[in-house]
C-alpha atoms as a PDB file:
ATOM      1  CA  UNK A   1     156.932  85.786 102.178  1.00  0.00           C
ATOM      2  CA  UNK A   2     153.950  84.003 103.688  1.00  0.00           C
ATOM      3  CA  UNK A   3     150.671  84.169 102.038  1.00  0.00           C
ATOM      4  CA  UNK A   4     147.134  83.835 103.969  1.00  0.00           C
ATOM      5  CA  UNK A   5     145.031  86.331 102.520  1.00  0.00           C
ATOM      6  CA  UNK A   6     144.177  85.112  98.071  1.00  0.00           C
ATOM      7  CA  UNK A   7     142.186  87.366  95.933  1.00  0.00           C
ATOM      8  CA  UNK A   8     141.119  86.091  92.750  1.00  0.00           C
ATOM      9  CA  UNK A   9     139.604  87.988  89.707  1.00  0.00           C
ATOM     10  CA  UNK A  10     137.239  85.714  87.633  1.00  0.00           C
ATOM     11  CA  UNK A  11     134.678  83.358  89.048  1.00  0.00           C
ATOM     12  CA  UNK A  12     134.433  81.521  85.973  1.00  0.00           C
ATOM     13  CA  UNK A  13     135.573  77.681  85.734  1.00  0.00           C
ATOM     14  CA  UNK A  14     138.788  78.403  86.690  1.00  0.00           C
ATOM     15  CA  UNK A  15     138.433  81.118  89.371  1.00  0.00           C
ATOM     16  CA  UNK A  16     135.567  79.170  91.162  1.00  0.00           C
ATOM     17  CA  UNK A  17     138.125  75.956  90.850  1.00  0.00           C
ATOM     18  CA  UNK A  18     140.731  78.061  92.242  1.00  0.00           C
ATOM     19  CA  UNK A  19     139.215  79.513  94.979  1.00  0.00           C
ATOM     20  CA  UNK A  20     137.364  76.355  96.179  1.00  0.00           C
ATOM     21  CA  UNK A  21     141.026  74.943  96.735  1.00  0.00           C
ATOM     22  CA  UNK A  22     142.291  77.744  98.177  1.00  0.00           C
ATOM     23  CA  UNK A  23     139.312  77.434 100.560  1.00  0.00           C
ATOM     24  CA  UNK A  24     139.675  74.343 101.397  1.00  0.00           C
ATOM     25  CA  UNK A  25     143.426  74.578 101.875  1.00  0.00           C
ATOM     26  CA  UNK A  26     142.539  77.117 104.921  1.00  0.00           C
ATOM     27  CA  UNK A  27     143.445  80.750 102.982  1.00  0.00           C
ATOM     28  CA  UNK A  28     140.969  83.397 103.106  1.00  0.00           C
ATOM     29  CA  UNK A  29     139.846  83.745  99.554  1.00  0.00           C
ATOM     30  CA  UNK A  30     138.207  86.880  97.982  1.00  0.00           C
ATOM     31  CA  UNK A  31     137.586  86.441  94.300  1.00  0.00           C
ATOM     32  CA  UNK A  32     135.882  89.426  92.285  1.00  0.00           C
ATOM     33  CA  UNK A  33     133.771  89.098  89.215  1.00  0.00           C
ATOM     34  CA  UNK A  34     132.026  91.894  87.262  1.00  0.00           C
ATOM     35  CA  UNK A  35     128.847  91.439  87.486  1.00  0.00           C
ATOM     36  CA  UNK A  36     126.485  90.275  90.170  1.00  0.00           C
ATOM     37  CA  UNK A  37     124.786  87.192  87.828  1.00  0.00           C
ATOM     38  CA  UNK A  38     128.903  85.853  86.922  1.00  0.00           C
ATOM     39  CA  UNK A  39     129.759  85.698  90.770  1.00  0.00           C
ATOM     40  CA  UNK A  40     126.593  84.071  91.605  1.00  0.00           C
ATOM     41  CA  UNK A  41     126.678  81.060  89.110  1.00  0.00           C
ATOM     42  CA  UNK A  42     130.568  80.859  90.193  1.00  0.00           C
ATOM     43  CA  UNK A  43     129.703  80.839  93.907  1.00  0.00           C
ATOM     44  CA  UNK A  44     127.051  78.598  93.308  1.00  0.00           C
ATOM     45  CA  UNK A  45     129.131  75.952  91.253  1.00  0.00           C
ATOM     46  CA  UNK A  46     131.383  75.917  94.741  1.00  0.00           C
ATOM     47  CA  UNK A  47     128.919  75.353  97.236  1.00  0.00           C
ATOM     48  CA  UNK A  48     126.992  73.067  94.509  1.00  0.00           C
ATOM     49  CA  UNK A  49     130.466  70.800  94.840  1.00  0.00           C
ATOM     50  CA  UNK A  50     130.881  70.673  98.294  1.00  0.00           C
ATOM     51  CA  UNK A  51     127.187  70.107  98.699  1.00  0.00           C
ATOM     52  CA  UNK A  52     128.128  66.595  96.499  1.00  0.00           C
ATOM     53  CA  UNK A  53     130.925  65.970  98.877  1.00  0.00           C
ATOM     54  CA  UNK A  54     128.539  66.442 101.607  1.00  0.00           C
ATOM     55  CA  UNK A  55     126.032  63.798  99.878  1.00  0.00           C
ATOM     56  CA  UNK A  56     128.578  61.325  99.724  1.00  0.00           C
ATOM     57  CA  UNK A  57     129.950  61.385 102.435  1.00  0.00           C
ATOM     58  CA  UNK A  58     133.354  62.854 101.707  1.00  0.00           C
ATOM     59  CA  UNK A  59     133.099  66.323 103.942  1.00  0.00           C
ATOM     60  CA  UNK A  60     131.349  66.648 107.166  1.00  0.00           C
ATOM     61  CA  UNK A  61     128.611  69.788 107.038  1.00  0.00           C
ATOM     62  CA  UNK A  62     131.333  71.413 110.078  1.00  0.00           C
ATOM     63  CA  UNK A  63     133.621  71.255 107.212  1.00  0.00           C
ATOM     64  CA  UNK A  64     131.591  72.977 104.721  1.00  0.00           C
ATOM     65  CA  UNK A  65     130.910  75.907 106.994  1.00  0.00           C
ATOM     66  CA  UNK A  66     134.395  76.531 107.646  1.00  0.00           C
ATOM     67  CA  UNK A  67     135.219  76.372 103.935  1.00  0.00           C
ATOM     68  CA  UNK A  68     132.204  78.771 103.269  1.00  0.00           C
ATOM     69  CA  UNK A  69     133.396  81.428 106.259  1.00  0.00           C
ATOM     70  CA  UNK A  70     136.671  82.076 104.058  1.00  0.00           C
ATOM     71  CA  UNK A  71     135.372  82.363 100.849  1.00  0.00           C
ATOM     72  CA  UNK A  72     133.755  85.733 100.107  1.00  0.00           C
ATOM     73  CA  UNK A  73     132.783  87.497  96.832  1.00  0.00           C
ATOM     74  CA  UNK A  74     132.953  91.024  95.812  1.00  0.00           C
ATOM     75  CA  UNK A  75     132.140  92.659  92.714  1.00  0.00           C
ATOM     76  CA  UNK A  76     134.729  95.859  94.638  1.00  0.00           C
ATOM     77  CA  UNK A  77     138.494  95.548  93.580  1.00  0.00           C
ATOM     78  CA  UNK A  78     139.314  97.133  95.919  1.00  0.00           C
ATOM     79  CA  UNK A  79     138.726  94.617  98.438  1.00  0.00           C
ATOM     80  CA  UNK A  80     141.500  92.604  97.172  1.00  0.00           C
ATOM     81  CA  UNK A  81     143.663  95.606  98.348  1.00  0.00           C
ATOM     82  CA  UNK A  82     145.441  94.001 100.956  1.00  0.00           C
ATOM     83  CA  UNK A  83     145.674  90.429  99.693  1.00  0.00           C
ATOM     84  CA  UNK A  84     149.201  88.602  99.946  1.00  0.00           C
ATOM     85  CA  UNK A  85     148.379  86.970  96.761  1.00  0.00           C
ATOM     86  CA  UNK A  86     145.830  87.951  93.724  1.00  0.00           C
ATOM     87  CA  UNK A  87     145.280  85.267  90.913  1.00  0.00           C
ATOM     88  CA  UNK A  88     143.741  86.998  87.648  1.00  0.00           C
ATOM     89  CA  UNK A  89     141.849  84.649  86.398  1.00  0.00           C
ATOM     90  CA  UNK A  90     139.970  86.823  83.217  1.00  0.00           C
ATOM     91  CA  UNK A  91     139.481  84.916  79.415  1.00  0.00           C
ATOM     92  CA  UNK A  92     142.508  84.474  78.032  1.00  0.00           C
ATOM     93  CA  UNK A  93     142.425  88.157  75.937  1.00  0.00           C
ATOM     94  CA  UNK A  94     145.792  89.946  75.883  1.00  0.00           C
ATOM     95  CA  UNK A  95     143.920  93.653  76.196  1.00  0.00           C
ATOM     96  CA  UNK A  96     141.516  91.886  78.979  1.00  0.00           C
ATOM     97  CA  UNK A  97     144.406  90.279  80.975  1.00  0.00           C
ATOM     98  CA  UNK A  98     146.585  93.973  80.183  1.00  0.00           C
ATOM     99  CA  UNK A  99     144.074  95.950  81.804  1.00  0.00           C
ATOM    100  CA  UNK A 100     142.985  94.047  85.102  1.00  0.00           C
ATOM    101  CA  UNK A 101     146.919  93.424  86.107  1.00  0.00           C
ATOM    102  CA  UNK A 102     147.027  97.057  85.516  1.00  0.00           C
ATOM    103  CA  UNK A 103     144.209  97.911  88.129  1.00  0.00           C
ATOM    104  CA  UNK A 104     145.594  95.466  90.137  1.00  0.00           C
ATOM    105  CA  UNK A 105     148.634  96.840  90.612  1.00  0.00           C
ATOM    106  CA  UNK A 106     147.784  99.950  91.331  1.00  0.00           C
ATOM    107  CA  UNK A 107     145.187  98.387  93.882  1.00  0.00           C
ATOM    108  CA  UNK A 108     147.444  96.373  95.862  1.00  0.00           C
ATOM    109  CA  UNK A 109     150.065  96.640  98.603  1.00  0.00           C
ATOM    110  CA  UNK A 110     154.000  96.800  97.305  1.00  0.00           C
ATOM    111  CA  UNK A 111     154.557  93.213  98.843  1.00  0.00           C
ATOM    112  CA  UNK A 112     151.885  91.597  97.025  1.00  0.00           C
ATOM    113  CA  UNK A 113     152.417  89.179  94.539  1.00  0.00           C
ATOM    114  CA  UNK A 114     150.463  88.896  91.422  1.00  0.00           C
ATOM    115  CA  UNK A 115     150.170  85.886  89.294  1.00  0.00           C
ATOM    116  CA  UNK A 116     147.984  84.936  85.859  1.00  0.00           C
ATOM    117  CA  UNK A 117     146.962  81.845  85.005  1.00  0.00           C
ATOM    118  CA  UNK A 118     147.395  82.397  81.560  1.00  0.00           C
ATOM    119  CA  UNK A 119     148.060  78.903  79.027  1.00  0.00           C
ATOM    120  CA  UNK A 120     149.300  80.857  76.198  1.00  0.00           C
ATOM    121  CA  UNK A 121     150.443  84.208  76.606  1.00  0.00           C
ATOM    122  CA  UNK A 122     153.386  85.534  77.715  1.00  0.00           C
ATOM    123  CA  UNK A 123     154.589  86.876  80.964  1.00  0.00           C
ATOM    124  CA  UNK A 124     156.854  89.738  79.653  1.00  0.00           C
ATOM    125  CA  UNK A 125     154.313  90.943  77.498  1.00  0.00           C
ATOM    126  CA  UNK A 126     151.280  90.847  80.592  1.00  0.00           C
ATOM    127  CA  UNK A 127     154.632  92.508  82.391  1.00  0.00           C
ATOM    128  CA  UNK A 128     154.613  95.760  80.227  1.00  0.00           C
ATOM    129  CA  UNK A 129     151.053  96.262  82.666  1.00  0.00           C
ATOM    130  CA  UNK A 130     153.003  96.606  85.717  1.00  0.00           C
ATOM    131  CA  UNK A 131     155.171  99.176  87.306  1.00  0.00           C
ATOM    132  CA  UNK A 132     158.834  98.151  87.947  1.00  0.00           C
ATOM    133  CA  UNK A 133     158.724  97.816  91.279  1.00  0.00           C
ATOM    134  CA  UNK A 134     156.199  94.723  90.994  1.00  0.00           C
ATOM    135  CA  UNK A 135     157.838  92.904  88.462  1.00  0.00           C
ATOM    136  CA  UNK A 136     159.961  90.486  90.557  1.00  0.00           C
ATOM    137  CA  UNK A 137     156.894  89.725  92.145  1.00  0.00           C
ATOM    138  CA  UNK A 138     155.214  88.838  88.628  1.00  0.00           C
ATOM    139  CA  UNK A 139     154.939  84.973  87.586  1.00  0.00           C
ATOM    140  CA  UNK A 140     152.325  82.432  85.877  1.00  0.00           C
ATOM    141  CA  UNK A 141     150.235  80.201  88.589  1.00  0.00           C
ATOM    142  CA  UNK A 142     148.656  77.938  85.497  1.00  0.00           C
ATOM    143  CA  UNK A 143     146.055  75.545  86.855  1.00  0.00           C
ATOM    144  CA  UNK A 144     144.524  72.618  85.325  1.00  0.00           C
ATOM    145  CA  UNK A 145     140.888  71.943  84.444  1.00  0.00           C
ATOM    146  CA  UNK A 146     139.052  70.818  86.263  1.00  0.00           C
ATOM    147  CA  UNK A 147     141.201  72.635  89.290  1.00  0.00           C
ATOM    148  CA  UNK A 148     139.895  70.506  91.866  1.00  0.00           C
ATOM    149  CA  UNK A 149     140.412  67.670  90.265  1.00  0.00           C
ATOM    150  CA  UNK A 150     144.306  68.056  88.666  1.00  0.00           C
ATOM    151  CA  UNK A 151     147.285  67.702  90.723  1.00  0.00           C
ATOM    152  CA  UNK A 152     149.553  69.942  88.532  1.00  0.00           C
ATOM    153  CA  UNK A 153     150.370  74.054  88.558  1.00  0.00           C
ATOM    154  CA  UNK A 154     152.775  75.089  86.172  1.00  0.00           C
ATOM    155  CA  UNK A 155     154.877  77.990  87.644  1.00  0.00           C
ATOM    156  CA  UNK A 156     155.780  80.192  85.565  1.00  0.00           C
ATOM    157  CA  UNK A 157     158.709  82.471  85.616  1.00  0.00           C
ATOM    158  CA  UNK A 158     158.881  85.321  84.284  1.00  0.00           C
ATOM    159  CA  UNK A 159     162.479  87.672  83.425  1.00  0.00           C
ATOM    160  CA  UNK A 160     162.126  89.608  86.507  1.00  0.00           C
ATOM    161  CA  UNK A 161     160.764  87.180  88.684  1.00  0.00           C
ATOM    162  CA  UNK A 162     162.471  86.653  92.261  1.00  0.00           C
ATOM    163  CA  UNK A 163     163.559  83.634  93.951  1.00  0.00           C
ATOM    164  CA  UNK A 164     161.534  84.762  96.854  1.00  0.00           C
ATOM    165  CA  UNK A 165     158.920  84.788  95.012  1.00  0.00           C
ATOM    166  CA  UNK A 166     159.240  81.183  93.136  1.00  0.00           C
ATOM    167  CA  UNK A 167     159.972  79.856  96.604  1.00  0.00           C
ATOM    168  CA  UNK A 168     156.309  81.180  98.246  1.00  0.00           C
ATOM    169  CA  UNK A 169     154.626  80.185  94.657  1.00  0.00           C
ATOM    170  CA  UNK A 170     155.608  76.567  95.297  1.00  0.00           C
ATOM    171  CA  UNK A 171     155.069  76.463  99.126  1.00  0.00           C
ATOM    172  CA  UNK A 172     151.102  77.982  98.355  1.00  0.00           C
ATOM    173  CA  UNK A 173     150.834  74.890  95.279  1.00  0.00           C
ATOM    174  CA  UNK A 174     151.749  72.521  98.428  1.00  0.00           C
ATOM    175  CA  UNK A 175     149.342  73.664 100.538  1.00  0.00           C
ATOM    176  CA  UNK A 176     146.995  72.997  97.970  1.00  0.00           C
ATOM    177  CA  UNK A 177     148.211  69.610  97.909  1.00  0.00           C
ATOM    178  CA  UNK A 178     149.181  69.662  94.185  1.00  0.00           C
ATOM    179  CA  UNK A 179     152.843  69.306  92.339  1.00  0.00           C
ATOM    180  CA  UNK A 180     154.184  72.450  90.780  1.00  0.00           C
ATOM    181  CA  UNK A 181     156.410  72.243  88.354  1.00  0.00           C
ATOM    182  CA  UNK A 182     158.834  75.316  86.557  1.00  0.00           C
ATOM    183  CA  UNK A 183     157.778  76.326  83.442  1.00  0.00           C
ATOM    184  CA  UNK A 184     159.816  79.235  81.267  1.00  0.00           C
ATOM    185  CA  UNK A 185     158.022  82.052  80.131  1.00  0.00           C
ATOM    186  CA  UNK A 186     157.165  80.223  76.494  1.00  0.00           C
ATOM    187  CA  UNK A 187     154.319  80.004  74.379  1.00  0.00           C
ATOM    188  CA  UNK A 188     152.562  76.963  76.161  1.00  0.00           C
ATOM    189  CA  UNK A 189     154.853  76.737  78.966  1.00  0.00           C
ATOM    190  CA  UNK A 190     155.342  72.893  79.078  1.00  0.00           C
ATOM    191  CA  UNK A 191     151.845  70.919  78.999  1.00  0.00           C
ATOM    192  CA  UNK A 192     150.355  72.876  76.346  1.00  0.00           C
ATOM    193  CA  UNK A 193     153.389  72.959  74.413  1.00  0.00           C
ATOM    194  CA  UNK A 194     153.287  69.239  74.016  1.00  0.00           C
ATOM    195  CA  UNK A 195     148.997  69.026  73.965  1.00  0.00           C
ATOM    196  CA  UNK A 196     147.911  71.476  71.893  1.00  0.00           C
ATOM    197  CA  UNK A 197     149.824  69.942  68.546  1.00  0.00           C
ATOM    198  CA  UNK A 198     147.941  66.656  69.535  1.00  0.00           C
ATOM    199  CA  UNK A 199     144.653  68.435  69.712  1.00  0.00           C
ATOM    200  CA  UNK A 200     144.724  70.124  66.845  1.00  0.00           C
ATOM    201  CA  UNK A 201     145.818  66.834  64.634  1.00  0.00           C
ATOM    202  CA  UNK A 202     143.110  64.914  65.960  1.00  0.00           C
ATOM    203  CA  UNK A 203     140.805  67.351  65.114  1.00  0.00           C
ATOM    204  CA  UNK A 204     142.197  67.304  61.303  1.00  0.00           C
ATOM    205  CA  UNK A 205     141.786  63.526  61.238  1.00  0.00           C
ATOM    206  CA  UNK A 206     138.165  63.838  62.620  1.00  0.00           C
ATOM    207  CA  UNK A 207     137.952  66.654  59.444  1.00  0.00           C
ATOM    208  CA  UNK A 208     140.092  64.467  56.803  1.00  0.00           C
ATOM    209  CA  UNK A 209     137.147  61.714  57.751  1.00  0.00           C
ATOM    210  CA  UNK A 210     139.841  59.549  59.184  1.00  0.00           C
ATOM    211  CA  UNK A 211     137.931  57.683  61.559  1.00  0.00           C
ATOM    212  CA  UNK A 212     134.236  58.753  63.653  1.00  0.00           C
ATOM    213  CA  UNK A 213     134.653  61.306  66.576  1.00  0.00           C
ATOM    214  CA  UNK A 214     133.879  58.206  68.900  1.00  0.00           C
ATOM    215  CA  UNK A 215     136.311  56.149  67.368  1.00  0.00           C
ATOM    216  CA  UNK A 216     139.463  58.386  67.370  1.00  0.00           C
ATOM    217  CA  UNK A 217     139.012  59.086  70.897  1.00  0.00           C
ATOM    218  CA  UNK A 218     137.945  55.415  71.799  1.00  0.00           C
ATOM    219  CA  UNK A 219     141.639  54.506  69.963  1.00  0.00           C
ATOM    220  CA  UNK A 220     143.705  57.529  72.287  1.00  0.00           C
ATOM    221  CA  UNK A 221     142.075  56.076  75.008  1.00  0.00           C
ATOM    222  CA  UNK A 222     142.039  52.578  74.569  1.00  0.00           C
ATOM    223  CA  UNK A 223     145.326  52.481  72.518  1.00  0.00           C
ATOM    224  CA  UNK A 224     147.351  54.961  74.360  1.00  0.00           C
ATOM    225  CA  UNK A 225     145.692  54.506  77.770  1.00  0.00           C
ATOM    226  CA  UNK A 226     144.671  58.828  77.783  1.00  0.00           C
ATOM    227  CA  UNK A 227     142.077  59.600  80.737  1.00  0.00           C
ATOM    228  CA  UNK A 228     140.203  61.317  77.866  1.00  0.00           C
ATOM    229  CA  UNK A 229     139.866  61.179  74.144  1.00  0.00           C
ATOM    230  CA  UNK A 230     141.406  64.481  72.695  1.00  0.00           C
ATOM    231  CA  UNK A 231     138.239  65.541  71.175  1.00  0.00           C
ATOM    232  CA  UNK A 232     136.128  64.710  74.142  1.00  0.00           C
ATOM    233  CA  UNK A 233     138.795  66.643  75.622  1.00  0.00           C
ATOM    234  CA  UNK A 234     138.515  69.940  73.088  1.00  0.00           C
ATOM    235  CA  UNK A 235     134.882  70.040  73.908  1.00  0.00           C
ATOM    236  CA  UNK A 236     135.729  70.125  77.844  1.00  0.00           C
ATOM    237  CA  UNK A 237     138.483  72.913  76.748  1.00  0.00           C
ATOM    238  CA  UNK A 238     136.410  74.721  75.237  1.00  0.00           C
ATOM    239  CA  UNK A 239     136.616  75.217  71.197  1.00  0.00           C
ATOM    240  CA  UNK A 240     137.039  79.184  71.237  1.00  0.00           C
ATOM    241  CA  UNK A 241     139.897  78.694  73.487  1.00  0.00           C
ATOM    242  CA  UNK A 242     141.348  76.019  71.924  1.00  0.00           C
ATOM    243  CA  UNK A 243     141.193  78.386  68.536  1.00  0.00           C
ATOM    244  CA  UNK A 244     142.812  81.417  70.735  1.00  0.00           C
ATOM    245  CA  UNK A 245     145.828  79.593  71.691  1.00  0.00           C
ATOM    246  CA  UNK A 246     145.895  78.012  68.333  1.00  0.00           C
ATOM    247  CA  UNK A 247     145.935  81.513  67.018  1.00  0.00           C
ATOM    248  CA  UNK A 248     149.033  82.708  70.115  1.00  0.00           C
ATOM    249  CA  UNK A 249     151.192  79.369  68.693  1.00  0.00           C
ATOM    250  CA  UNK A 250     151.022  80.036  65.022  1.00  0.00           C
ATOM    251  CA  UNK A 251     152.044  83.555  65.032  1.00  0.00           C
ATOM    252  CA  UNK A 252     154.753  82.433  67.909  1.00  0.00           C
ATOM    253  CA  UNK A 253     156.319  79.741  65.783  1.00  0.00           C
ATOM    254  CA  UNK A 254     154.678  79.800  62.206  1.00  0.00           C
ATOM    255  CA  UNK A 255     154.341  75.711  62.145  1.00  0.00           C
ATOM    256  CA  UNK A 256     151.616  74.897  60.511  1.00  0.00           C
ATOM    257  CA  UNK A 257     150.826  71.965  63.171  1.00  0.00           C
ATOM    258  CA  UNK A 258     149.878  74.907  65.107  1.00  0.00           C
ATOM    259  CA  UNK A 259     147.256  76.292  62.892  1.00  0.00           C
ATOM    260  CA  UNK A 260     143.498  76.143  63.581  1.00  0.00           C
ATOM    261  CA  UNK A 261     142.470  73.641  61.749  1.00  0.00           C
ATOM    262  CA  UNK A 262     139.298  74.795  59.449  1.00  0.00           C
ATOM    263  CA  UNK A 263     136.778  72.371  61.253  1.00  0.00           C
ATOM    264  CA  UNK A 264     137.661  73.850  64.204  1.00  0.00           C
ATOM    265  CA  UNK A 265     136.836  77.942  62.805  1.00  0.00           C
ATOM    266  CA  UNK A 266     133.683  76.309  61.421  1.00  0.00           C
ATOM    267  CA  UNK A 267     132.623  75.045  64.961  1.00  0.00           C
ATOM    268  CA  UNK A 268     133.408  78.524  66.978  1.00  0.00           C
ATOM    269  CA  UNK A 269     131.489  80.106  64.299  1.00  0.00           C
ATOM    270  CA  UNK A 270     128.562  78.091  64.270  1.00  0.00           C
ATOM    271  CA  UNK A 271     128.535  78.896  68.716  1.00  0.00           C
ATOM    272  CA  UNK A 272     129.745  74.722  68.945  1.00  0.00           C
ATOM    273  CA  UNK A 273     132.050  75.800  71.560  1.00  0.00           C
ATOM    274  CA  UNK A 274     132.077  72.449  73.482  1.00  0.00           C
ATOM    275  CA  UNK A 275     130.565  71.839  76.903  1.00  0.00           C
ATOM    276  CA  UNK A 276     130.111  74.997  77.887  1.00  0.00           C
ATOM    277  CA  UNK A 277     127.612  76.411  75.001  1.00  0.00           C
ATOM    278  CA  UNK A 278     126.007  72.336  75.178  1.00  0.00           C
ATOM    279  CA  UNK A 279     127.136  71.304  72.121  1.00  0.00           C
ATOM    280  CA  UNK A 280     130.592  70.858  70.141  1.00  0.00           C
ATOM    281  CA  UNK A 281     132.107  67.584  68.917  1.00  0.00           C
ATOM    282  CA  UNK A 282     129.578  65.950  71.188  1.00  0.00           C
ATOM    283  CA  UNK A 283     126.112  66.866  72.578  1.00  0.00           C
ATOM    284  CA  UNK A 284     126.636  68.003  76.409  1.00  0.00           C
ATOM    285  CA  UNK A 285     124.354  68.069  79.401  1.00  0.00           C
ATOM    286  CA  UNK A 286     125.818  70.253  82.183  1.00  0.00           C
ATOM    287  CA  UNK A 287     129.256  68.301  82.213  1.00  0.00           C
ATOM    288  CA  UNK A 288     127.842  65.061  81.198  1.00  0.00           C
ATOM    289  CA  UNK A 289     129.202  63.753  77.359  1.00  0.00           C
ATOM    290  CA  UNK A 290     126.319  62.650  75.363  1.00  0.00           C
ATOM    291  CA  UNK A 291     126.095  61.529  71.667  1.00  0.00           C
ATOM    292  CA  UNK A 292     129.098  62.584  69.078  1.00  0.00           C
ATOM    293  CA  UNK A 293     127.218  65.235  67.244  1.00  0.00           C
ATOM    294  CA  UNK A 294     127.225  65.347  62.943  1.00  0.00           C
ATOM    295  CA  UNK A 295     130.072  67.129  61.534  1.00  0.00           C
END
């Protein structure tokens, strides 16, 4: 089951992460957004990347044309019609993610596969979208942001899901030079699972007044050698997001370690969503971390 041709739907942070691998890897990408002004920005944030690659000296401009020639945008679903592979890509809202698997599948080939990259939800219930006959070529592709940047996919299998299709899943994540790993179809598959508990706590310690938002990420850093502090990593999240998948864990399991903490409502609420609205347990510039921001 060899894949060449990759649609995408979304050209948000993770689409436009997505697709820039998958361009760079050497498939032909097509990735679909909505509206004009969404695929721009997305498009833009892709050439805007390899143009830094460019600057320093990482990619030759030969390079960057060829990547460029494969990637296309389209605003027509239709276009992905005859893709091997189609990546949705949407915000992760169960009636969103319902209804574009649902146009997808009746948009694409009967040998196509068709993957979310969902973090929380799960892959019977986006299932109940699709006719039978696509089902065992149904699974989870979950990438990690920023895609470009993180070596890991989480592959998620689905009930249904074939062994034919598990086995072209995994060579694709190769190609893209990153390590896949099998997930089961579980609230939080593996990483999330284990991260989003820690989130959430550290967010009721920066709450509870434990210690300054600079200090109990300084300590996870410092102290447990993480890349990132976990609320310098909430921000980069996203704080809605991390509140939706709060919200899919809690009514999963009913733990309260997977509740949304209160501080964390009050932020959403008051449009601190992290780096993406500028401002959220710290003060953002485009992606650059600036002051820790009162609480």
């Amino acid at each position: 089951m060899a894949i060449q041709r990759i649609g995408i739907v979304g050209c948000g942070l993770m689409g436009a992460g997505i697709a820039q691998c998958a361009a760079e890897a050497g498939f032909e990408v097509r990735v679909k957004e909505v509206e004009q002004a969404f695929l721009d920005k997305g498009l833009g944030r892709i050439q805007a990347a390899w143009d830094r690659a460019v600057a320093k000296g990482k990619l030759q401009d030969g390079q960057k044309a060829e990547y460029a020639q494969r990637l296309r945008g389209t605003l027509d679903l239709a276009s992905l019609g005859d893709c091997d592979l189609v990546i949705e890509a949407v915000p992760e809202r169960l009636d969103l993610k319902l209804a574009t698997l649902a146009d997808l599948d009746r948009t694409l080939g009967p040998s196509a596969m068709l993957c979310s990259n969902t973090s929380s939800l799960s892959l019977a219930q986006l299932g109940t979208a699709l006719g039978p006959g696509r089902l065992p070529r149904l699974a989870g592709l979950h990438f990690f942001n920023p895609v470009p940047a993180m070596p890991l996919v989480e592959i998620v299998r689905a009930l249904g899901t074939s062994e034919a299709t598990v086995a072209a899943l995994k060579e694709f994540v190769a190609r893209l030079g990153k390590t896949a790993v099998l997930a089961p179809d579980a609230p939080g598959f593996v990483v999330n699972r284990l991260l989003v508990p820690y989130l959430l706590d550290a967010i009721r310690c920066a709450e509870q007044r434990l210690a300054t938002v600079e200090d109990l990420d300084a300590a996870m850093k410092l102290g447990a050698g993480h890349p990132m502090g976990p609320l310098h990593l909430s921000d980069f999240i996203g704080l809605d997001t991390m509140a939706s998948v709060a919200d899919v864990f809690f009514e999963a399991f009913g733990e309260a370690r997977f509740k949304a903490p209160a501080l964390l409502r009050q932020l959403v609420a008051a449009g601190r969503l992290g780096r993406k609205s500028g401002s959220g347990f710290y003060r953002w510039e485009g992606d650059k971390r600036m002051e820790a921001l009162p609480l």
